[in-house]
PDB file of N, CA and C in Angstrom:
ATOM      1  N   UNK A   1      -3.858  11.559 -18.205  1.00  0.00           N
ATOM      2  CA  UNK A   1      -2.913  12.134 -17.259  1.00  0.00           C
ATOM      3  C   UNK A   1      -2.690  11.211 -16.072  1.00  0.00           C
ATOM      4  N   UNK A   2      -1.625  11.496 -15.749  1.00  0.00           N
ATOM      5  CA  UNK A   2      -1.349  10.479 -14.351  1.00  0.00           C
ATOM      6  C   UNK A   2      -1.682  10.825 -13.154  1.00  0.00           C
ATOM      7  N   UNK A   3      -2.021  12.432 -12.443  1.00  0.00           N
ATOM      8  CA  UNK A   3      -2.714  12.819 -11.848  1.00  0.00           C
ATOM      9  C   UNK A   3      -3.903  13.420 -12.244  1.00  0.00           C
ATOM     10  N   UNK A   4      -5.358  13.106 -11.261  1.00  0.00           N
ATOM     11  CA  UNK A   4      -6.566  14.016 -11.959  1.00  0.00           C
ATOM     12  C   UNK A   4      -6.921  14.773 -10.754  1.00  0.00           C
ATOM     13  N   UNK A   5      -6.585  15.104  -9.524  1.00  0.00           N
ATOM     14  CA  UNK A   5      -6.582  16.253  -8.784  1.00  0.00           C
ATOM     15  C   UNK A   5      -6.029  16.181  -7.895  1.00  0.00           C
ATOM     16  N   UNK A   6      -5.824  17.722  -7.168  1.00  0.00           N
ATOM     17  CA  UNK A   6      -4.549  17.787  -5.952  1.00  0.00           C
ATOM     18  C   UNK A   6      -5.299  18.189  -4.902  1.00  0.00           C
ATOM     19  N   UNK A   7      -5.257  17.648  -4.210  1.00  0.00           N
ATOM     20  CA  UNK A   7      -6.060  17.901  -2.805  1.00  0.00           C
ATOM     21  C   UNK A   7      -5.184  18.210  -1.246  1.00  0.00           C
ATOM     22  N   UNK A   8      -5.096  19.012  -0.968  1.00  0.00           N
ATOM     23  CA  UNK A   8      -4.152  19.456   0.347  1.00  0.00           C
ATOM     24  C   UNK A   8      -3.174  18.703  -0.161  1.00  0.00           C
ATOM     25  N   UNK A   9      -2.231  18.877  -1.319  1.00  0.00           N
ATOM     26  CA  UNK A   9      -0.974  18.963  -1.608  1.00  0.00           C
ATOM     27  C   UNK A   9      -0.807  16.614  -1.964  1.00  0.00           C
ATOM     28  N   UNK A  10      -1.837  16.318  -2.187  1.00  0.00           N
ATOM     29  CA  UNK A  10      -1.824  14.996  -2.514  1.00  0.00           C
ATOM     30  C   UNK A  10      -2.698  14.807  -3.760  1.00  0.00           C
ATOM     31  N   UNK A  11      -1.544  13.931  -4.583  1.00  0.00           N
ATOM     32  CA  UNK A  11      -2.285  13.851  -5.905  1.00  0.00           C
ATOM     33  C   UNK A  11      -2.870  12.490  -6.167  1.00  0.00           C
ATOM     34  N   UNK A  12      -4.445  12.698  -6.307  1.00  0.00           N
ATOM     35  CA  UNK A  12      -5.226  11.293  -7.108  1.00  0.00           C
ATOM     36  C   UNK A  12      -5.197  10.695  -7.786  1.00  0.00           C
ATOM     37  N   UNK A  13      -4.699   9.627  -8.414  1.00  0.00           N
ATOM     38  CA  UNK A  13      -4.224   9.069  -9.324  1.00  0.00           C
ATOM     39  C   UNK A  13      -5.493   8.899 -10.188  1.00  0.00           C
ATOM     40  N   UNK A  14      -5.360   8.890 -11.736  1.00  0.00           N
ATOM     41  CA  UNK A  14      -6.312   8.809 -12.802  1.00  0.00           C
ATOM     42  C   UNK A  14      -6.209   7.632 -12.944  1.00  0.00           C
ATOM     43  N   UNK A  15      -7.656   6.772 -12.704  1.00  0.00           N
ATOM     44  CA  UNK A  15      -7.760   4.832 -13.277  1.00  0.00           C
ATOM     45  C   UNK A  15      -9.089   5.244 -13.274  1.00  0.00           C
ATOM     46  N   UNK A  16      -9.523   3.624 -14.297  1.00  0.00           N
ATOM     47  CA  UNK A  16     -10.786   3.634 -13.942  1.00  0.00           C
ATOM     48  C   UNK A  16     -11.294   3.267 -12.778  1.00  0.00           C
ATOM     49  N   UNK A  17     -12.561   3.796 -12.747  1.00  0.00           N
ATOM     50  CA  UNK A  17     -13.487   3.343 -11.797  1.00  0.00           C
ATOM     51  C   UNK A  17     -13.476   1.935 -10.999  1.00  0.00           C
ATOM     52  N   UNK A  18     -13.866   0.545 -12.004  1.00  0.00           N
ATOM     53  CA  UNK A  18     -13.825  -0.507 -11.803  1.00  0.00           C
ATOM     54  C   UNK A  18     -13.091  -1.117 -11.374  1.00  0.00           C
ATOM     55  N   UNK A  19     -11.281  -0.567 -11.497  1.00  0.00           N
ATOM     56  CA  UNK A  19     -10.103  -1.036 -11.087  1.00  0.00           C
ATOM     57  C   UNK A  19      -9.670  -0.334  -9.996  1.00  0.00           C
ATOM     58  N   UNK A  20     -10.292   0.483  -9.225  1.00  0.00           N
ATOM     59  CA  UNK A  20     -10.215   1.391  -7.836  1.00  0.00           C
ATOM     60  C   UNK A  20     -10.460   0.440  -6.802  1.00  0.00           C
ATOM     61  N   UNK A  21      -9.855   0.649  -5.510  1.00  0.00           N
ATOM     62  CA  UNK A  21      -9.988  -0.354  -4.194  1.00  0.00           C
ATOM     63  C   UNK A  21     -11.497   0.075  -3.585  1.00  0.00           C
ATOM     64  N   UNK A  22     -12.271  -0.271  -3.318  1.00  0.00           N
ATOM     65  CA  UNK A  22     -13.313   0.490  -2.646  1.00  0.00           C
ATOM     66  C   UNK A  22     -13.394  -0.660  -1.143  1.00  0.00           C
ATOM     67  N   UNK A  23     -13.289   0.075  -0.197  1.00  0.00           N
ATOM     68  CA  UNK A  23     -13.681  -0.401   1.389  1.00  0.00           C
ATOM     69  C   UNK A  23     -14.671  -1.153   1.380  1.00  0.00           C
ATOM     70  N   UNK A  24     -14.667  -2.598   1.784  1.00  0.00           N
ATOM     71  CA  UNK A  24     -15.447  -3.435   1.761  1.00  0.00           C
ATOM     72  C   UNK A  24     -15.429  -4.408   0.693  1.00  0.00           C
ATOM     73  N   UNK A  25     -15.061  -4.527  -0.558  1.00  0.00           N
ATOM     74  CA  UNK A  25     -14.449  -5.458  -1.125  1.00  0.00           C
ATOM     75  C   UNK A  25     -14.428  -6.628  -0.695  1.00  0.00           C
ATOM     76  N   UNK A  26     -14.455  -8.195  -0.769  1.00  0.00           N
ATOM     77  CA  UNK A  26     -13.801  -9.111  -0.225  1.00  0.00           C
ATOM     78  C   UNK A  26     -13.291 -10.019  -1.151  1.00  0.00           C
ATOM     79  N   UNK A  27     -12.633 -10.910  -0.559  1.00  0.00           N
ATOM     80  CA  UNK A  27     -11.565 -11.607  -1.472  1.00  0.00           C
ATOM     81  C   UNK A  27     -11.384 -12.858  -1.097  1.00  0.00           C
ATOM     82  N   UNK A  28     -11.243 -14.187  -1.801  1.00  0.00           N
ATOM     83  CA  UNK A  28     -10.704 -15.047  -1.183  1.00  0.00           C
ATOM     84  C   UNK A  28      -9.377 -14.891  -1.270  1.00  0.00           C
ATOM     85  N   UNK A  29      -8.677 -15.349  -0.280  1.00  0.00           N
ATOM     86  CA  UNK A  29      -7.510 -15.242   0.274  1.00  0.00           C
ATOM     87  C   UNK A  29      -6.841 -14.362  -0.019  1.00  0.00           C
ATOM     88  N   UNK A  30      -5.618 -13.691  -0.352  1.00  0.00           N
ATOM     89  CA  UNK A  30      -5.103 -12.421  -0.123  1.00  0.00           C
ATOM     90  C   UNK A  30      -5.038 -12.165  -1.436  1.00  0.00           C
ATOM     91  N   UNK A  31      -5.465 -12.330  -2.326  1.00  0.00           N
ATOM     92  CA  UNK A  31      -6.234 -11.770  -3.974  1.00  0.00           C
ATOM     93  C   UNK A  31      -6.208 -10.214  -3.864  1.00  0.00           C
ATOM     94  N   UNK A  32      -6.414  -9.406  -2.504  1.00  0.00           N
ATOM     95  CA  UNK A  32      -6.465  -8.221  -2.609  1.00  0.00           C
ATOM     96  C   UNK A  32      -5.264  -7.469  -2.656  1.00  0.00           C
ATOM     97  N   UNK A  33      -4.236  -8.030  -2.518  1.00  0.00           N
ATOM     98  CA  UNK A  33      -3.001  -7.613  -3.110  1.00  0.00           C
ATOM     99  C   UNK A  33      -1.991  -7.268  -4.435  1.00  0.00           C
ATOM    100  N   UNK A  34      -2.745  -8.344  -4.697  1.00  0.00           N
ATOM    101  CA  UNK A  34      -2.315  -8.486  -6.518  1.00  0.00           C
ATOM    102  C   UNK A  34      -3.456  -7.473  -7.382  1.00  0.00           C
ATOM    103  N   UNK A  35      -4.717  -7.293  -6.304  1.00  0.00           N
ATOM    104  CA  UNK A  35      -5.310  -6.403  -6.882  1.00  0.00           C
ATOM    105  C   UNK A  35      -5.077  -4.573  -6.565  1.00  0.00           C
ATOM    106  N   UNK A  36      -4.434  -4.920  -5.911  1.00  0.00           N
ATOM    107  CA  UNK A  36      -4.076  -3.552  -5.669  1.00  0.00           C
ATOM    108  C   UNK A  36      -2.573  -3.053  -6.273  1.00  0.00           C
ATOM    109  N   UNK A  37      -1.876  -4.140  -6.197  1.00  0.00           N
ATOM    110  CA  UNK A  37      -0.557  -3.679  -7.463  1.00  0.00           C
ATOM    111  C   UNK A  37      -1.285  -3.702  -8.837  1.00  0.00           C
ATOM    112  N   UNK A  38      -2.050  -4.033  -9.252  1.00  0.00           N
ATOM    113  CA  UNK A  38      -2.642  -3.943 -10.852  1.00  0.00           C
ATOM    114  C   UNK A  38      -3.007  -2.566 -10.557  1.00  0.00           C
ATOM    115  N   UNK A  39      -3.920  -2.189  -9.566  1.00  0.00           N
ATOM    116  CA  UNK A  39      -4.394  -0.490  -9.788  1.00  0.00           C
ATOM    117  C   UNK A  39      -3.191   0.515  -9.492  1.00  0.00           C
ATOM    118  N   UNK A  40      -2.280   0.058  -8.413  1.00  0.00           N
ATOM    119  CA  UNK A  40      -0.893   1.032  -8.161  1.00  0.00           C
ATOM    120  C   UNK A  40      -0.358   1.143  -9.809  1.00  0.00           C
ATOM    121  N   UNK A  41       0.170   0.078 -10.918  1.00  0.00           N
ATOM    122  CA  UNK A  41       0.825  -0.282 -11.946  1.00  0.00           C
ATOM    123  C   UNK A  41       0.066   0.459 -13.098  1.00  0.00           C
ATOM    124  N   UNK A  42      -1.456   0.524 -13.027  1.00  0.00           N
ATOM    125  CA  UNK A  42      -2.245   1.400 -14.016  1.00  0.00           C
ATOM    126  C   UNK A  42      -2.217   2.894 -13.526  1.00  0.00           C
ATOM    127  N   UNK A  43      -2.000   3.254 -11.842  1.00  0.00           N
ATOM    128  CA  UNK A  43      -1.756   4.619 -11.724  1.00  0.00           C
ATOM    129  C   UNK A  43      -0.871   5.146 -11.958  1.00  0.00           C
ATOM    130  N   UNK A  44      -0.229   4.433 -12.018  1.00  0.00           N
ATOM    131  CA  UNK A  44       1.876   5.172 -12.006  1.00  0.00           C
ATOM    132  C   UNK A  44       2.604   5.032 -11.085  1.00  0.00           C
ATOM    133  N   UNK A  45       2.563   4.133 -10.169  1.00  0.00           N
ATOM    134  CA  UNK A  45       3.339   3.958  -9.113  1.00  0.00           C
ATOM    135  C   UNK A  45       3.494   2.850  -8.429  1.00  0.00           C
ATOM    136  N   UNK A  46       4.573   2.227  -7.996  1.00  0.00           N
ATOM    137  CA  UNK A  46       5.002   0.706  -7.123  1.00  0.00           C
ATOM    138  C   UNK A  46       4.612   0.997  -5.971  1.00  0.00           C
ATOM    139  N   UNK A  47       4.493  -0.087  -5.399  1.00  0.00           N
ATOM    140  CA  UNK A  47       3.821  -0.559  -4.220  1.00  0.00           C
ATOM    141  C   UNK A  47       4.975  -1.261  -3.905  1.00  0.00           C
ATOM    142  N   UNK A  48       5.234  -1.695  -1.912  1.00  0.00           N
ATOM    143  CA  UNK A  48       5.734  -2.578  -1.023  1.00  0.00           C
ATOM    144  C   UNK A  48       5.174  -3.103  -0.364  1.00  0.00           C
ATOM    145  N   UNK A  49       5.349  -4.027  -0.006  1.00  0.00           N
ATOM    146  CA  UNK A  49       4.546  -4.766   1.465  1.00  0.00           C
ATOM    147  C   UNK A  49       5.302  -4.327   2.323  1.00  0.00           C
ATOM    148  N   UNK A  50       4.287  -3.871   3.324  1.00  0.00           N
ATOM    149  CA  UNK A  50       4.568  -3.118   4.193  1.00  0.00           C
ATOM    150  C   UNK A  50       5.013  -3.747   5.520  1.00  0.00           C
ATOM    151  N   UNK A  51       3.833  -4.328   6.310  1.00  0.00           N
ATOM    152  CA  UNK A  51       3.421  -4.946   7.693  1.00  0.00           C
ATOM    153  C   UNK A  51       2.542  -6.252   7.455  1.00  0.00           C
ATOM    154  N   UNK A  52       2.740  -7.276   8.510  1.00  0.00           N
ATOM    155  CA  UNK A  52       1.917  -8.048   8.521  1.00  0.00           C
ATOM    156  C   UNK A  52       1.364  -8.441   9.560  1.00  0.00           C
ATOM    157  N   UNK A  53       0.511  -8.614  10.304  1.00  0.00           N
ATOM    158  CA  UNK A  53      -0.629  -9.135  11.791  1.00  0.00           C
ATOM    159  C   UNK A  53      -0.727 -10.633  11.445  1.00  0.00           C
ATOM    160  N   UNK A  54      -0.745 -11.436  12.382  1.00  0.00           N
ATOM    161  CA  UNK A  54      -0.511 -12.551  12.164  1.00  0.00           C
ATOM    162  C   UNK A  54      -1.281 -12.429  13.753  1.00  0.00           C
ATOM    163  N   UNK A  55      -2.613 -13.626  14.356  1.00  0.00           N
ATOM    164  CA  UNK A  55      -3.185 -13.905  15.414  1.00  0.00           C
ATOM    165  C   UNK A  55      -2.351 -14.995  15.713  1.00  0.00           C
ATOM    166  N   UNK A  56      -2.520 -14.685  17.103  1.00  0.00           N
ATOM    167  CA  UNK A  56      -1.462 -15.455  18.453  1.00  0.00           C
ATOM    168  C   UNK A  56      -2.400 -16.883  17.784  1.00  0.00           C
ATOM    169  N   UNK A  57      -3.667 -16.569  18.635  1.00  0.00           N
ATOM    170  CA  UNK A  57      -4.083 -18.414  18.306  1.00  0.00           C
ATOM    171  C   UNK A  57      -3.681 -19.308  17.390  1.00  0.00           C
ATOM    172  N   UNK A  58      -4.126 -18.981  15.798  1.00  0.00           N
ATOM    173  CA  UNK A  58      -3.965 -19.768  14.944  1.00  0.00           C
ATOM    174  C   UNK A  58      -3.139 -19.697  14.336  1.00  0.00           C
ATOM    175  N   UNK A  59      -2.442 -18.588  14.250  1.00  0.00           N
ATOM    176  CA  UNK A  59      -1.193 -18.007  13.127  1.00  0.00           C
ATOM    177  C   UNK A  59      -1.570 -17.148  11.781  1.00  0.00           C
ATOM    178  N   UNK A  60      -2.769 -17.476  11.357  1.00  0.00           N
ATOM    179  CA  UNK A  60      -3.227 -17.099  10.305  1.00  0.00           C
ATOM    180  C   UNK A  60      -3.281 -15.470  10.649  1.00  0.00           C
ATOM    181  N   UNK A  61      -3.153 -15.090   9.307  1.00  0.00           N
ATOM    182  CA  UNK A  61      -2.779 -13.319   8.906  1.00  0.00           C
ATOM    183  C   UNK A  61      -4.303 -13.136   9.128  1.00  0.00           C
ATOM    184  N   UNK A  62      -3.880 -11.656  10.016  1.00  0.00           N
ATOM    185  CA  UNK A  62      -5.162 -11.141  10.270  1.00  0.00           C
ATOM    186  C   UNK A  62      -4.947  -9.909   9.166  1.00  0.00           C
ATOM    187  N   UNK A  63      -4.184  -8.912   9.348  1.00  0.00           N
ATOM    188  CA  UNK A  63      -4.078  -7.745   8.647  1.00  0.00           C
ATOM    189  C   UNK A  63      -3.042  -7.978   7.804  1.00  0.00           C
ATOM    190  N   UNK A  64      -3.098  -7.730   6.757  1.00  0.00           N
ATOM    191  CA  UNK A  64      -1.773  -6.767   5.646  1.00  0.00           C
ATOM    192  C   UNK A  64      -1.601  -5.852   5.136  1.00  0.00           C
ATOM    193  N   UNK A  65      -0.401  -5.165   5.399  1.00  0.00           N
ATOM    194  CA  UNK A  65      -0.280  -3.812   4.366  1.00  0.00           C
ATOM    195  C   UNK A  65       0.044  -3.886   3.481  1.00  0.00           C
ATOM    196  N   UNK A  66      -0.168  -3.255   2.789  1.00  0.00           N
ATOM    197  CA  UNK A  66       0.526  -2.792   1.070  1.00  0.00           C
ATOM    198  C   UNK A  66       0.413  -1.070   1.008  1.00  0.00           C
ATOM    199  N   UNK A  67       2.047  -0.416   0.852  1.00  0.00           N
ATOM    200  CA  UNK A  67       1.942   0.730   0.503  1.00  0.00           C
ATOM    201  C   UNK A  67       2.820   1.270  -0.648  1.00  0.00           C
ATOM    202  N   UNK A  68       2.760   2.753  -0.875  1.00  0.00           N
ATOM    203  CA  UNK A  68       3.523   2.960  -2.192  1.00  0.00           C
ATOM    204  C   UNK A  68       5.016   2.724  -1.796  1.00  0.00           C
ATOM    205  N   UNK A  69       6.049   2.989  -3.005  1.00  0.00           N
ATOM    206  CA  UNK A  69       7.042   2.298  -2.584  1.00  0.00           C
ATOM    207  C   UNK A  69       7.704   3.214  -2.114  1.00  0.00           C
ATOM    208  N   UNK A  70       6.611   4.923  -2.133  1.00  0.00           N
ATOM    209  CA  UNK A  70       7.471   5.883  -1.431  1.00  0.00           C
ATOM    210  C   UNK A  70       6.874   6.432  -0.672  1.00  0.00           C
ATOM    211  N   UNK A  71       5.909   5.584   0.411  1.00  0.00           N
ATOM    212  CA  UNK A  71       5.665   6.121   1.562  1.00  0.00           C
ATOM    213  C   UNK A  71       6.636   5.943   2.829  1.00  0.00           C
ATOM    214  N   UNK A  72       6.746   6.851   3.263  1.00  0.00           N
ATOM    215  CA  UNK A  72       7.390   7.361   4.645  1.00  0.00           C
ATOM    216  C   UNK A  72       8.372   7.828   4.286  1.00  0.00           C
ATOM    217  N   UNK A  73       9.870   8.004   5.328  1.00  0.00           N
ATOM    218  CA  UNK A  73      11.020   8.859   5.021  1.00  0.00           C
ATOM    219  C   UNK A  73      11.979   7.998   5.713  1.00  0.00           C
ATOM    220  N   UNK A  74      13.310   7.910   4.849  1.00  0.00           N
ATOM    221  CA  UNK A  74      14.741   7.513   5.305  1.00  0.00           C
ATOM    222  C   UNK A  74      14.678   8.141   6.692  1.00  0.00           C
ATOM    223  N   UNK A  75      16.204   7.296   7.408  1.00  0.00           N
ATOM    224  CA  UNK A  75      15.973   7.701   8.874  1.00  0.00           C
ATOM    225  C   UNK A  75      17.131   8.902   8.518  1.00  0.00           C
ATOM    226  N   UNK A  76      17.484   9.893   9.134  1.00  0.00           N
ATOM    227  CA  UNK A  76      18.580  10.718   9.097  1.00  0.00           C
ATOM    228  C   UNK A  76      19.907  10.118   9.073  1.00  0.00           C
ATOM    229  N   UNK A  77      20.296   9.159  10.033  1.00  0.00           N
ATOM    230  CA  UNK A  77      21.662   8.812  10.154  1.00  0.00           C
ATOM    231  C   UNK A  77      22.354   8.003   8.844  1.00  0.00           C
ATOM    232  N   UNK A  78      20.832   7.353   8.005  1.00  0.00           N
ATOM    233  CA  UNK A  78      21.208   6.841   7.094  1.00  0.00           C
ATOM    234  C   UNK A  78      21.952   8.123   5.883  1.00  0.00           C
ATOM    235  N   UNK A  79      21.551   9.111   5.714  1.00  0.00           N
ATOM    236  CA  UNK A  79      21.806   9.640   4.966  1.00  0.00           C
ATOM    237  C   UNK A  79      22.952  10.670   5.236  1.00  0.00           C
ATOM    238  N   UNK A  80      23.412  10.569   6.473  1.00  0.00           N
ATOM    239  CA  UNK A  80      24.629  11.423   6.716  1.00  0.00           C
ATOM    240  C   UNK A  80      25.614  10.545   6.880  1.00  0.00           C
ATOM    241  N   UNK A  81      25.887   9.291   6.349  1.00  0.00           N
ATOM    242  CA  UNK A  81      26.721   8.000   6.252  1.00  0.00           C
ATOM    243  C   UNK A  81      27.669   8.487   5.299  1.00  0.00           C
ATOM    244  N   UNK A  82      28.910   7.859   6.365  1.00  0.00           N
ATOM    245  CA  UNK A  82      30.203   7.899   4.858  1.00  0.00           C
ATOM    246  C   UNK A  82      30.190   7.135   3.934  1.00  0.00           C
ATOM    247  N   UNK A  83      29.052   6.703   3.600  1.00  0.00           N
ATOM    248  CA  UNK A  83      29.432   5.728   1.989  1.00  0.00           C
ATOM    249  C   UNK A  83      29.781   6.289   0.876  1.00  0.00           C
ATOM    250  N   UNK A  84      30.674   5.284   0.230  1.00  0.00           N
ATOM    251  CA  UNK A  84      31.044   5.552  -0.844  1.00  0.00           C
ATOM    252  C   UNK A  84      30.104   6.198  -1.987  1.00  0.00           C
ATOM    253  N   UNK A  85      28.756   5.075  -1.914  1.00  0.00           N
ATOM    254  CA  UNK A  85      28.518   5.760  -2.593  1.00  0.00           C
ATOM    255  C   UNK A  85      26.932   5.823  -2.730  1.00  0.00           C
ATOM    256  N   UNK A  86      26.587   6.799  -2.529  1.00  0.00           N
ATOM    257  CA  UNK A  86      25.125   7.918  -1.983  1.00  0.00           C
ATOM    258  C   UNK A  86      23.666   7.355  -2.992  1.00  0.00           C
ATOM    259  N   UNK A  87      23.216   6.678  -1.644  1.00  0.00           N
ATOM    260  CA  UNK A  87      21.835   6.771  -2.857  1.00  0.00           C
ATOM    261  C   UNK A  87      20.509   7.382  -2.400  1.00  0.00           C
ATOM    262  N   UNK A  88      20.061   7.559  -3.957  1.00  0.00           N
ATOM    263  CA  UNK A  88      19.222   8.261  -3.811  1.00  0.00           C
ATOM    264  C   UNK A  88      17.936   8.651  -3.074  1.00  0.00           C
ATOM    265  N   UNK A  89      17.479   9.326  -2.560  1.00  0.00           N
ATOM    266  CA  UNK A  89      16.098   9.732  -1.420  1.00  0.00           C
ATOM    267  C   UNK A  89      15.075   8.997  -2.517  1.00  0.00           C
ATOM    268  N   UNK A  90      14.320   7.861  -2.061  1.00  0.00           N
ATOM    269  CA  UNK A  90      13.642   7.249  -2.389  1.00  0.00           C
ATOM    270  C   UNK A  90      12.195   7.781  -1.854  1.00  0.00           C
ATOM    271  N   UNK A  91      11.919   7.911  -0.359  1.00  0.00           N
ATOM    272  CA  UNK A  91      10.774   7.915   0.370  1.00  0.00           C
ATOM    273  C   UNK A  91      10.719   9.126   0.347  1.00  0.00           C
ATOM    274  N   UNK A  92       9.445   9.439   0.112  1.00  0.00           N
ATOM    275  CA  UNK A  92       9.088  11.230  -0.066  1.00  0.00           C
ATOM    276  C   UNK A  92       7.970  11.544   0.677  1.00  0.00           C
ATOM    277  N   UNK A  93       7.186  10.486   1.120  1.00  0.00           N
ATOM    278  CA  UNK A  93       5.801  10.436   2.686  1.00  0.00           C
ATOM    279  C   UNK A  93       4.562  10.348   1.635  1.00  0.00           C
ATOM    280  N   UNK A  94       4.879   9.422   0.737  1.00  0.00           N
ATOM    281  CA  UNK A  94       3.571   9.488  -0.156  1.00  0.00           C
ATOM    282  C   UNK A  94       2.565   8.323   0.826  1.00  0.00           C
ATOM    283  N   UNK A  95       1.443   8.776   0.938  1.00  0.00           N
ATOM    284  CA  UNK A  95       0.267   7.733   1.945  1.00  0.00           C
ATOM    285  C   UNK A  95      -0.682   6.899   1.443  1.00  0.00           C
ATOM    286  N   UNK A  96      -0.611   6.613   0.132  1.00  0.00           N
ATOM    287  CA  UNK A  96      -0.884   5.578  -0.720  1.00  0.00           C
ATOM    288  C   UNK A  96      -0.565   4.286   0.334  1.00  0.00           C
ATOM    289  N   UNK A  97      -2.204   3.443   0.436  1.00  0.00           N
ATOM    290  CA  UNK A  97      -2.209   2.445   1.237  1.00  0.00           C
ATOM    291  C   UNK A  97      -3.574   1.223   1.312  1.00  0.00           C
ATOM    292  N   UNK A  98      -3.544   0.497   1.639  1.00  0.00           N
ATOM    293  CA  UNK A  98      -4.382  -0.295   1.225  1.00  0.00           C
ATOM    294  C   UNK A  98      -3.898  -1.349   2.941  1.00  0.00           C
ATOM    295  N   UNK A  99      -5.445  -1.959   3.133  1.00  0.00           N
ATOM    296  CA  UNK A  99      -5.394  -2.528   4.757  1.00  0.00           C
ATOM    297  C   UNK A  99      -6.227  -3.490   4.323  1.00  0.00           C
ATOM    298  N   UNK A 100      -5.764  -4.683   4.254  1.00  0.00           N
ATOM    299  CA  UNK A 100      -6.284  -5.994   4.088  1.00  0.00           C
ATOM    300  C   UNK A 100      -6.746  -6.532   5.402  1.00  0.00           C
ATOM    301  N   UNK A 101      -8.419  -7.251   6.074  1.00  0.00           N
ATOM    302  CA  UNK A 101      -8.110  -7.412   7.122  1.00  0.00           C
ATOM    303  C   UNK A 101      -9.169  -8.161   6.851  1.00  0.00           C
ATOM    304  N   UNK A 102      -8.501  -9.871   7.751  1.00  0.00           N
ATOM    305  CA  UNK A 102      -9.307 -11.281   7.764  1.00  0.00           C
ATOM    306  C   UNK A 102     -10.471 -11.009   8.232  1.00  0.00           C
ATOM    307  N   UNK A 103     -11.475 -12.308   7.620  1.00  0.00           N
ATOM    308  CA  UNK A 103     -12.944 -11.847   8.256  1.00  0.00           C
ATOM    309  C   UNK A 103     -13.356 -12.902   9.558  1.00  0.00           C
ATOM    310  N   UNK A 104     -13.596 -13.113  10.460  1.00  0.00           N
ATOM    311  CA  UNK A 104     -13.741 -14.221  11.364  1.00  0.00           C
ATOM    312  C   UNK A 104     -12.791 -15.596  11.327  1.00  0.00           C
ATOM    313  N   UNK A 105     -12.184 -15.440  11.049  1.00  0.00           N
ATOM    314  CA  UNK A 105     -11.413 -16.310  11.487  1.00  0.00           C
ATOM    315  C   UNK A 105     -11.606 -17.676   9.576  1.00  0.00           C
ATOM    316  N   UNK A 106     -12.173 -16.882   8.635  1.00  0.00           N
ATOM    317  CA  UNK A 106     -12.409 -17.627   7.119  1.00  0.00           C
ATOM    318  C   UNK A 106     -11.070 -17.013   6.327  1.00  0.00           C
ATOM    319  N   UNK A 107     -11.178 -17.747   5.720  1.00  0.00           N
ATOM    320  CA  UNK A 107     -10.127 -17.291   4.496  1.00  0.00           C
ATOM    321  C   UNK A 107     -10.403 -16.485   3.704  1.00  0.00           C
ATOM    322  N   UNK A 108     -11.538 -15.241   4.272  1.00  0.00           N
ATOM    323  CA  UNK A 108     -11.518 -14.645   3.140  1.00  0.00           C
ATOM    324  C   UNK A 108     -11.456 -13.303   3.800  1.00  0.00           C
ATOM    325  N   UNK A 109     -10.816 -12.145   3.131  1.00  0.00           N
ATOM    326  CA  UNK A 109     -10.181 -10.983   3.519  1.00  0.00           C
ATOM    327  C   UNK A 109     -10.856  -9.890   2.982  1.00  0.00           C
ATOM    328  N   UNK A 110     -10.846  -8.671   3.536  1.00  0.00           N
ATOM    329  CA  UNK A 110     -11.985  -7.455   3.028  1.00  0.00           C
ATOM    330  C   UNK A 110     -10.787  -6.706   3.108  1.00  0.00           C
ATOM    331  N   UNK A 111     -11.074  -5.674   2.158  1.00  0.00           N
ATOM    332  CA  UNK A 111     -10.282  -4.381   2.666  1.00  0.00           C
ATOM    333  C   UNK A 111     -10.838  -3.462   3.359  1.00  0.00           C
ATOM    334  N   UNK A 112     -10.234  -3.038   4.351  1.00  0.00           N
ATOM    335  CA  UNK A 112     -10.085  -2.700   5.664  1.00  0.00           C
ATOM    336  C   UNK A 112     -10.165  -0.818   5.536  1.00  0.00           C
ATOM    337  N   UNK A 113      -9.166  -0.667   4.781  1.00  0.00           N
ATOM    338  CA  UNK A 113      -9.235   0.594   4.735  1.00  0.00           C
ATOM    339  C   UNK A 113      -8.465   0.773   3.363  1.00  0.00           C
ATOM    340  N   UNK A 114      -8.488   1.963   2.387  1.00  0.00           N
ATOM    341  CA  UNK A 114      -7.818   2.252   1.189  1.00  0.00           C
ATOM    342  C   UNK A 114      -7.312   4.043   1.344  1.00  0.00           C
ATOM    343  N   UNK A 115      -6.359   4.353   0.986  1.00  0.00           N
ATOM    344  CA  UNK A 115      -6.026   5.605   0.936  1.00  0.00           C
ATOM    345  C   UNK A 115      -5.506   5.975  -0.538  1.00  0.00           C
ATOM    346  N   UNK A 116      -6.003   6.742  -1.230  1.00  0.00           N
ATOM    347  CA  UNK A 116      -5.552   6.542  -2.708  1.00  0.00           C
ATOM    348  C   UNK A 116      -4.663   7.447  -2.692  1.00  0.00           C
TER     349      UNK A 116
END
């Protein structure tokens, strides 16, 4: 099944174990992305890049997001537009998310936080 339980109205996606994000993870370089579209792609659902943190000093990415491709919501004005022609409500506030975040200033990245 593609969901295995509903919890205050949010459904868990069924994967295995081994292919789940777990907090604390680390990675060389942003590896944790591609690993987290492999587990979004085995749950049933696309992912976007979301946000990116980038430090003043060096430039190098401190944080990245990755979320589903239907978290949050269209703005209103978009959808009361005279266009020709109407598309469809994509974003439905799903909170599927994943927080990539550099470790001291190394190239190698932990996840930060996971929301399944």
């Amino acid at each position: 099944p593609l969901c295995a339980a509903n919890i205050d109205n949010e459904w868990i996606p069924s994967c295995p174990t081994h292919l789940k994000p777990i907090v604390g993870i680390k990675f060389d370089t942003l590896q944790g992305i591609s690993f987290y579209e492999n587990y979004a792609r085995l749950s049933g659902f696309d992912t976007r890049l979301y946000s990116t943190k980038k430090r003043k000093s060096n430039g190098k990415i401190s944080l990245k997001y990755c979320v589903c491709n239907k978290e949050g919501f269209r703005e209103t004005p978009r959808l009361q537009s005279n266009c020709k022609k109407k598309r469809p409500i994509t974003r439905m506030g799903c909170n599927a998310r994943i927080t990539l975040k550099l470790i001291n200033d190394q190239d190698n990245y932990i996840i930060f936080s996971f929301h399944e």
